[in-house]
C-alpha atoms as a PDB file:
ATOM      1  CA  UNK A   1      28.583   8.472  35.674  1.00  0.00           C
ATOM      2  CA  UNK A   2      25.680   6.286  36.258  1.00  0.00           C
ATOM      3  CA  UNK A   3      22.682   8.351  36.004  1.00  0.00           C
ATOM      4  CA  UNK A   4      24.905  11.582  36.314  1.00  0.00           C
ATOM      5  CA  UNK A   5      25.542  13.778  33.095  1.00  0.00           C
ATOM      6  CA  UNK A   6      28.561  16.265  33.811  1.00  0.00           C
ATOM      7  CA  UNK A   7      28.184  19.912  32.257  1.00  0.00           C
ATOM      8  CA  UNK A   8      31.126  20.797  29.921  1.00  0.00           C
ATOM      9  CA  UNK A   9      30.714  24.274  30.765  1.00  0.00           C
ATOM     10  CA  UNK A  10      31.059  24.855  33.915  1.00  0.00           C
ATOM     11  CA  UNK A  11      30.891  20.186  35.344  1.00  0.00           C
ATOM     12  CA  UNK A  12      28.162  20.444  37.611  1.00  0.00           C
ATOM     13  CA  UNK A  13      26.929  17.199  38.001  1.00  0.00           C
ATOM     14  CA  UNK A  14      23.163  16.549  37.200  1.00  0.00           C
ATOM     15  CA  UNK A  15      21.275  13.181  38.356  1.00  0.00           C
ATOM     16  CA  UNK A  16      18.688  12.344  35.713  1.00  0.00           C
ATOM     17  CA  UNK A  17      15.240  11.642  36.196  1.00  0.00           C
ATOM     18  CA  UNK A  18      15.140   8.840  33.254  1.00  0.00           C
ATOM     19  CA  UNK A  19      17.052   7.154  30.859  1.00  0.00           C
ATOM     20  CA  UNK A  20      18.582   9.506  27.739  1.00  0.00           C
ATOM     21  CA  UNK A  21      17.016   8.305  24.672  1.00  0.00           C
ATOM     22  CA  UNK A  22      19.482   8.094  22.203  1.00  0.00           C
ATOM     23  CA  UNK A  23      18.288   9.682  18.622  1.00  0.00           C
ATOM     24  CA  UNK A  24      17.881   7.646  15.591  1.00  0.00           C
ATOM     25  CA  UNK A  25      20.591   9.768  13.728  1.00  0.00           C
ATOM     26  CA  UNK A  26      23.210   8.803  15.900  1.00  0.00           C
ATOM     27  CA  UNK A  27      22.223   5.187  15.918  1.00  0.00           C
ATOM     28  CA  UNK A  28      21.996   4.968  12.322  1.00  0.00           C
ATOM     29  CA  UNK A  29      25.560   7.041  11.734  1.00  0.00           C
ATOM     30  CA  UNK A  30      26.911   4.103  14.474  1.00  0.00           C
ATOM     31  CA  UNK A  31      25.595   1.462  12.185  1.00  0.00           C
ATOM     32  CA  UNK A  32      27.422   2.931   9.116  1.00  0.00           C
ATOM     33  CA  UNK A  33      30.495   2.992  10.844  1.00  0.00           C
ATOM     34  CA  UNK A  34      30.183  -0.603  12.398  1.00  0.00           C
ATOM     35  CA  UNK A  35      29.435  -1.377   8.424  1.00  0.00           C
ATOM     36  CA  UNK A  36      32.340   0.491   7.502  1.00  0.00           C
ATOM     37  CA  UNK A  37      34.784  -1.566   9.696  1.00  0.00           C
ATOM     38  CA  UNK A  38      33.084  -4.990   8.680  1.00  0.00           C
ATOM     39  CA  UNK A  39      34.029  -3.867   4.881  1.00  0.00           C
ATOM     40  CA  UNK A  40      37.764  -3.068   6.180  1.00  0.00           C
ATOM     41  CA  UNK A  41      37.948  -6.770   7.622  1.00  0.00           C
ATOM     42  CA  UNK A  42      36.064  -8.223   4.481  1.00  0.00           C
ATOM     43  CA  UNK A  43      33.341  -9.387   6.606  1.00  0.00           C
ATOM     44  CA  UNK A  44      30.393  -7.396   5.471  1.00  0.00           C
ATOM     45  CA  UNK A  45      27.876  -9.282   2.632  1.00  0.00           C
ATOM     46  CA  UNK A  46      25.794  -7.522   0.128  1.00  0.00           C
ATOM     47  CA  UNK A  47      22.343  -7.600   1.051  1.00  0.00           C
ATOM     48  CA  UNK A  48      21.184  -9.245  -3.006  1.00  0.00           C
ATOM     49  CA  UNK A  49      24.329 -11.315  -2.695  1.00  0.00           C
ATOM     50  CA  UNK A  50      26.845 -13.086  -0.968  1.00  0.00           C
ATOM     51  CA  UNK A  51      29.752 -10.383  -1.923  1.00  0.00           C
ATOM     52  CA  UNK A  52      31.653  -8.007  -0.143  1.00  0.00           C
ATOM     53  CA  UNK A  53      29.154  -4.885   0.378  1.00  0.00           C
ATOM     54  CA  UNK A  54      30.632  -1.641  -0.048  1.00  0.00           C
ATOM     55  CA  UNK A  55      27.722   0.737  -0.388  1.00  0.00           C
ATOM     56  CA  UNK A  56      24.855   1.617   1.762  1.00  0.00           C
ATOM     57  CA  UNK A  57      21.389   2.763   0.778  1.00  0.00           C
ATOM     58  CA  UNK A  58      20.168   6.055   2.627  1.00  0.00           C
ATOM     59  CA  UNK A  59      17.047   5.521   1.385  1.00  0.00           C
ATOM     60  CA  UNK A  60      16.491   1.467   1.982  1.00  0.00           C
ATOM     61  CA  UNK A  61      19.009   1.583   4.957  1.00  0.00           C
ATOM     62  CA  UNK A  62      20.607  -1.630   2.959  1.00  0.00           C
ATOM     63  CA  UNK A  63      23.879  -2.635   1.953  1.00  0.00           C
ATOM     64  CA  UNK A  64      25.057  -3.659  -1.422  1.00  0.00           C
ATOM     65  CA  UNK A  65      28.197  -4.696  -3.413  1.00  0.00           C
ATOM     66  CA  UNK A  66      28.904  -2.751  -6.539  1.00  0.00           C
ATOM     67  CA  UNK A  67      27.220  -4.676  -8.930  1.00  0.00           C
ATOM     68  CA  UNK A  68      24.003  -4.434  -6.557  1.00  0.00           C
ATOM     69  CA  UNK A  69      24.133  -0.563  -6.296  1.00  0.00           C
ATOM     70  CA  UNK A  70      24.524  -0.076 -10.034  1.00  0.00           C
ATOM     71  CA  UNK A  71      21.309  -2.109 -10.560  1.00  0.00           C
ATOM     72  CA  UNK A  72      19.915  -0.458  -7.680  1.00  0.00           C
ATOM     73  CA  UNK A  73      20.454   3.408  -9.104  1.00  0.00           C
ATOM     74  CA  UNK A  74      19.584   2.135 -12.394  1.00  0.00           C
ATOM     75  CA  UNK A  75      16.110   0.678 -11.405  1.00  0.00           C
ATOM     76  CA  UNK A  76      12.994   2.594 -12.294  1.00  0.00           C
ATOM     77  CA  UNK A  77      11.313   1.880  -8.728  1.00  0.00           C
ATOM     78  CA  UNK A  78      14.549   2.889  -6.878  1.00  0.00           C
ATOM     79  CA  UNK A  79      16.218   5.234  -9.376  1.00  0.00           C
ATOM     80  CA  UNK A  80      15.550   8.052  -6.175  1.00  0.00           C
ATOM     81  CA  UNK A  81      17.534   6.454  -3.708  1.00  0.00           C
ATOM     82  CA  UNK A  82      20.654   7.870  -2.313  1.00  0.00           C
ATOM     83  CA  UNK A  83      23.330   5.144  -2.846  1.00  0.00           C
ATOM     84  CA  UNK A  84      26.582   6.226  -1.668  1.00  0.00           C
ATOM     85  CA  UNK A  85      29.925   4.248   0.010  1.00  0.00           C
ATOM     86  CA  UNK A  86      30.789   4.331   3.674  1.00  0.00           C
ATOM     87  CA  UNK A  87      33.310   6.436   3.700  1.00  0.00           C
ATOM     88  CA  UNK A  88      31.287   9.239   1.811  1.00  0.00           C
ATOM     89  CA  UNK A  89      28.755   9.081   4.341  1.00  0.00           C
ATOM     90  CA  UNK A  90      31.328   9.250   6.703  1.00  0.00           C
ATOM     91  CA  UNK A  91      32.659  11.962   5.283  1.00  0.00           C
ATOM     92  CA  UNK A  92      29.969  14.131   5.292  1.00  0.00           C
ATOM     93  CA  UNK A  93      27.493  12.397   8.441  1.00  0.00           C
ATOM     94  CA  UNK A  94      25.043  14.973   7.848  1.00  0.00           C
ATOM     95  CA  UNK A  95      23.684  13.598   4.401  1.00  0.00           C
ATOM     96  CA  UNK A  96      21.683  11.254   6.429  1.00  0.00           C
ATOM     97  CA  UNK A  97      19.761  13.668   8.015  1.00  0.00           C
ATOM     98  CA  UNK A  98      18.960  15.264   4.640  1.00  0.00           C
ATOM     99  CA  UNK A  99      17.559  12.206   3.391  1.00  0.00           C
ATOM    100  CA  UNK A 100      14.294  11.437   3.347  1.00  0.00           C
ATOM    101  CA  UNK A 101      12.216   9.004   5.169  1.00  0.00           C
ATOM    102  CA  UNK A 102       9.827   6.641   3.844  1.00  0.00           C
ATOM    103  CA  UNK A 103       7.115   5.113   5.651  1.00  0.00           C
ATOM    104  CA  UNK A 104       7.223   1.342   6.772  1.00  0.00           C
ATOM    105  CA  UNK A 105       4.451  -0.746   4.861  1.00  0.00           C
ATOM    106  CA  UNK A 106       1.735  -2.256   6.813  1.00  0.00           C
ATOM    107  CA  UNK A 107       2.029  -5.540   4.965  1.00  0.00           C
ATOM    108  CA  UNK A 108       6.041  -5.574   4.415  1.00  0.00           C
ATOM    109  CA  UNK A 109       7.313  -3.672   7.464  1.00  0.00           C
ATOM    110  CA  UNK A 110      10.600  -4.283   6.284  1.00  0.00           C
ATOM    111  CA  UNK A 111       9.746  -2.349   2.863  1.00  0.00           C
ATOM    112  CA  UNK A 112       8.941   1.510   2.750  1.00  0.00           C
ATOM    113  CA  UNK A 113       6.454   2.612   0.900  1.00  0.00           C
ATOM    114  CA  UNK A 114       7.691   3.477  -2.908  1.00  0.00           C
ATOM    115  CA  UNK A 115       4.875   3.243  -4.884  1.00  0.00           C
ATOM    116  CA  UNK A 116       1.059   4.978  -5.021  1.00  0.00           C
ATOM    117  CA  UNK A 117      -2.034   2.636  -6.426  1.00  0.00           C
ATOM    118  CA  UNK A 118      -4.436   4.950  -8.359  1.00  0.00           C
ATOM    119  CA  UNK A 119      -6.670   2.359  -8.801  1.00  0.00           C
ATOM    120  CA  UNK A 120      -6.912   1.304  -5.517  1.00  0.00           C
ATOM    121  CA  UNK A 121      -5.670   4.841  -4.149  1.00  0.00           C
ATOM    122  CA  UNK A 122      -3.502   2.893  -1.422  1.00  0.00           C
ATOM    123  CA  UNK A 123       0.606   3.810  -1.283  1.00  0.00           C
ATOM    124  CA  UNK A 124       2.841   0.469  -1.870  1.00  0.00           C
ATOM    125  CA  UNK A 125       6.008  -1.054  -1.317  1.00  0.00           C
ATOM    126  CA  UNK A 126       7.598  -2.423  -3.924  1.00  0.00           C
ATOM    127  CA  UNK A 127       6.756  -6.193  -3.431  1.00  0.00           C
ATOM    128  CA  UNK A 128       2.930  -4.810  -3.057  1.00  0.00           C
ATOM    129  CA  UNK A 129       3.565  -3.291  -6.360  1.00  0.00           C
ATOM    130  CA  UNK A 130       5.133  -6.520  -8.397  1.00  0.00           C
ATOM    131  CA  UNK A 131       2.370  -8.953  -6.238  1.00  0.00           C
ATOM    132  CA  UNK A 132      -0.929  -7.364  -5.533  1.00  0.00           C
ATOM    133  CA  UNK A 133      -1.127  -4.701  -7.701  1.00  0.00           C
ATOM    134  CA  UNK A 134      -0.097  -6.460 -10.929  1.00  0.00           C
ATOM    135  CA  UNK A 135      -2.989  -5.443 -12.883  1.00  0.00           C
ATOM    136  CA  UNK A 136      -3.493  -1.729 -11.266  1.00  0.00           C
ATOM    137  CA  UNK A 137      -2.327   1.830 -12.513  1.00  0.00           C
ATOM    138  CA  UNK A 138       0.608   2.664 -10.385  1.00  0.00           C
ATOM    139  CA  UNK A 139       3.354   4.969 -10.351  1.00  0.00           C
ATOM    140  CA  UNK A 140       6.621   5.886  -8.141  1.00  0.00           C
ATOM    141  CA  UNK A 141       5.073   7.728  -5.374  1.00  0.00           C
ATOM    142  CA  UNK A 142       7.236  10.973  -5.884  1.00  0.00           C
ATOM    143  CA  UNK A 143       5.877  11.188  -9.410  1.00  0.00           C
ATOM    144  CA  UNK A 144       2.289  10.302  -8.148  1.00  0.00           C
ATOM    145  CA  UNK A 145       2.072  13.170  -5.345  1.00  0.00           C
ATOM    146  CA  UNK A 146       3.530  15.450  -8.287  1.00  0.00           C
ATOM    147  CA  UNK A 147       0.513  14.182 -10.135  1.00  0.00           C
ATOM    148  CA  UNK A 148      -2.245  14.392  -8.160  1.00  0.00           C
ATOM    149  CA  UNK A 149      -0.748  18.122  -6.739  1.00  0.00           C
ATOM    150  CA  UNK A 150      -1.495  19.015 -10.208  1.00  0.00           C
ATOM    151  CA  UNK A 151      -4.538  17.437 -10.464  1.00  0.00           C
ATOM    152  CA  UNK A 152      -5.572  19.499  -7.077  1.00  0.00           C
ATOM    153  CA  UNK A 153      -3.801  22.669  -8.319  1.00  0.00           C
ATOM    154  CA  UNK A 154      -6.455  22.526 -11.542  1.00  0.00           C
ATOM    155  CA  UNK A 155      -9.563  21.583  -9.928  1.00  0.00           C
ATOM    156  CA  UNK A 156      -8.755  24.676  -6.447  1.00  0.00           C
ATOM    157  CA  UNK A 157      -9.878  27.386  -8.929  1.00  0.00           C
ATOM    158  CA  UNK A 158     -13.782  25.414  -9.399  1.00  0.00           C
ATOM    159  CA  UNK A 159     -13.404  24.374  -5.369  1.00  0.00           C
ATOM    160  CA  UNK A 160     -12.853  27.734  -4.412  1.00  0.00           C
ATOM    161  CA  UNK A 161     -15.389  29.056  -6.553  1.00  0.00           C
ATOM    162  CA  UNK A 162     -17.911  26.341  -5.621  1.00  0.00           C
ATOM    163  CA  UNK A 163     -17.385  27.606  -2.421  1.00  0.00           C
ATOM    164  CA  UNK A 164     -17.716  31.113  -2.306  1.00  0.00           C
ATOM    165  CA  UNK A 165     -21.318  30.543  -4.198  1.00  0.00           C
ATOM    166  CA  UNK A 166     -22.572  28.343  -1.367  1.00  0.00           C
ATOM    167  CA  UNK A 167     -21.109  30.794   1.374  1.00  0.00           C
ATOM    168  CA  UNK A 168     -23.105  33.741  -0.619  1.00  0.00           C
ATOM    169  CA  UNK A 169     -25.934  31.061  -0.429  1.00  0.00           C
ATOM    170  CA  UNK A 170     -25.953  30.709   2.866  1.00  0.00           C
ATOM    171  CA  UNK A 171     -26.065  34.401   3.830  1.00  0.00           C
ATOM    172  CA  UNK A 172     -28.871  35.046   1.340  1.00  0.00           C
ATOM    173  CA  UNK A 173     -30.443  31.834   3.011  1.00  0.00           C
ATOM    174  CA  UNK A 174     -29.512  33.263   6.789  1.00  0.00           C
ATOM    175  CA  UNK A 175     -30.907  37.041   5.848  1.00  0.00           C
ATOM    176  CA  UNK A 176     -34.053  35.186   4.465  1.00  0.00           C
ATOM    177  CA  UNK A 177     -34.441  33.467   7.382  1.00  0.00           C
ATOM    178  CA  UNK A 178     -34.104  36.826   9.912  1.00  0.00           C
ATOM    179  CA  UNK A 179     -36.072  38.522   7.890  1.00  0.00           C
ATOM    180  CA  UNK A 180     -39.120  36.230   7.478  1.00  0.00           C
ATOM    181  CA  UNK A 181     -38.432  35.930  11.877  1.00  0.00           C
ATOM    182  CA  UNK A 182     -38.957  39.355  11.470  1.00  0.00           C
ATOM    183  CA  UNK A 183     -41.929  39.686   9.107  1.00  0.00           C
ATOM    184  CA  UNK A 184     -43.213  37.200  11.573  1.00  0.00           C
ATOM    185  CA  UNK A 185     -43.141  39.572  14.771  1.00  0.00           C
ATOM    186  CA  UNK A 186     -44.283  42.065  12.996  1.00  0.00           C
ATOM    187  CA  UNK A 187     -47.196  40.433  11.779  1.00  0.00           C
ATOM    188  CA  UNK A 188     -47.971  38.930  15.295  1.00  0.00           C
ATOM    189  CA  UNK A 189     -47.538  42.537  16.407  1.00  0.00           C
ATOM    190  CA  UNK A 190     -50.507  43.842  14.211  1.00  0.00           C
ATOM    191  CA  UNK A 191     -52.345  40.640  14.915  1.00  0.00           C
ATOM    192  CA  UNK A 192     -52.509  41.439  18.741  1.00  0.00           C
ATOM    193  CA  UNK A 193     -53.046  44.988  18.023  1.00  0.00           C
ATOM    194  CA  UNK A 194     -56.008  44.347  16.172  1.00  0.00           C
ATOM    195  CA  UNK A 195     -57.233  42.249  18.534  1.00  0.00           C
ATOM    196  CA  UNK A 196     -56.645  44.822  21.482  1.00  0.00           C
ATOM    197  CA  UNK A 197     -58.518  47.230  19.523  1.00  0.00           C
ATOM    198  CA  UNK A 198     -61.766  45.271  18.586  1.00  0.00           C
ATOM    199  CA  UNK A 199     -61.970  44.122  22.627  1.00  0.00           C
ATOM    200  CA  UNK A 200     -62.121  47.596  23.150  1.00  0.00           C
ATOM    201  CA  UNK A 201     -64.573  48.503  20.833  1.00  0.00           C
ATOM    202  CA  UNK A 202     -66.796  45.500  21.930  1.00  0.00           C
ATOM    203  CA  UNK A 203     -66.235  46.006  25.803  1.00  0.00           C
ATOM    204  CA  UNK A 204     -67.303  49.957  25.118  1.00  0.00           C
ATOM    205  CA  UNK A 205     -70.577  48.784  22.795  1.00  0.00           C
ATOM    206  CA  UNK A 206     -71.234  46.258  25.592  1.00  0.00           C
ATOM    207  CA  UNK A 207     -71.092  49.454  28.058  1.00  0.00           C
ATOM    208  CA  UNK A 208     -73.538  51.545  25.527  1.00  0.00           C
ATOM    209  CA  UNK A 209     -75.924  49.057  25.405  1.00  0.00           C
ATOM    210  CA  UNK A 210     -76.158  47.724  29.239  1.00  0.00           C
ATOM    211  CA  UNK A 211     -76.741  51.783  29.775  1.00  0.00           C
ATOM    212  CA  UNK A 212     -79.102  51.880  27.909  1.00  0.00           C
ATOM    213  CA  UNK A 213     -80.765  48.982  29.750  1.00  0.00           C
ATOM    214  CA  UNK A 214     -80.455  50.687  32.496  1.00  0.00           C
ATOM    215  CA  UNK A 215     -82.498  53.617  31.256  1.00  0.00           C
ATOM    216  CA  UNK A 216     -84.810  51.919  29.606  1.00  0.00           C
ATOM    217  CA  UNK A 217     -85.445  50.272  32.796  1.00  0.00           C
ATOM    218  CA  UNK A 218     -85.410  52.629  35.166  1.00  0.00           C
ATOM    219  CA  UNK A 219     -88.184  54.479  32.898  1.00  0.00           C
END
């Protein structure tokens, strides 16, 4: 009631802070239904046509007549789509949340992206694919990620390797570096024990000889 939810439980009454968001599965099973009923009263077109539209794309979130879905299933660039009728999917609601879904494209919002560019290494819709990309290597974006993983899977073994040398590298590089920081005390070490030795021999010859000044004077 208003703001109120009621517990099934045991109907306490709880007074929400904010709005419920409803989720996107529920909103999208809603739509199929509303679809559903338009079909029953003949009032529901075909997205590619002006017919009556009697299946639904999971994939696409489209409708389409028969005609429309066969051509749909049976296209290369869509041949992956779920295409089923309304009351399969109402059926069995869950299916939707099985189903995959494809990014929006930044230049067709409306479009998902169905396609991967090697050349230009960019993921398309399918209107990128049949406009911009004429002339490029592309490929159904399931098939492409299946590709490259390959291509990644093949080329791990030298990565990995590649890596391991530099990391031995760098330790061989790091224990250089101690030990010439070492070599380096140690050599300042001998340095400044030299040098407190001969100021000690030089102070005590400096003593010898102003003695014997001394004597030589006092004779």
């Amino acid at each position: 009631v208003g703001n109120q939810i009621v517990c099934l439980i045991c109907n306490k009454r709880t007074t929400l802070k904010s709005e419920l968001k409803t989720h996107s599965y529920i909103l999208l099973l809603a739509d199929i239904d509303n679809c559903y009923k338009r079909q029953v009263a003949g009032n529901l077109k075909c997205f590619g046509c002006e017919a009556l539209a009697s299946q639904r794309c999971l994939s696409c979130n489209e409708n389409y007549c028969q005609q429309h879905s066969d051509f749909h299933v049976r296209s290369k660039a869509t041949s992956h789509h779920k295409v089923l009728s309304f009351q399969q999917i109402l059926k069995a609601p869950l299916l939707i949340s099985t189903i995959r879904r494809e990014e929006p494209c930044q230049a067709h919002p409306s479009k998902h992206l169905e396609f991967f560019c090697y050349s230009c290494r960019v993921s398309l819709c399918t209107l990128c694919a049949l406009s911009d990309h004429k002339s490029c290597s592309v490929e159904e974006l399931t098939a492409a990620i299946s590709t490259l993983k390959k291509k990644y899977d093949n080329i791990k073994p030298a990565y990995t390797r590649r890596s391991y040398n530099i990391s031995k590298l760098q330790s061989k590089l790091l224990n250089s570096l101690s030990q010439i920081e070492s070599d380096g005390k140690s050599a300042i070490a001998s340095v400044l024990d030299v040098t407190d030795k001969v100021t000690r021999q030089l102070r005590q010859k400096e003593s010898t000889v102003n003695h014997q000044i001394e004597n030589h004077v006092s004779h």
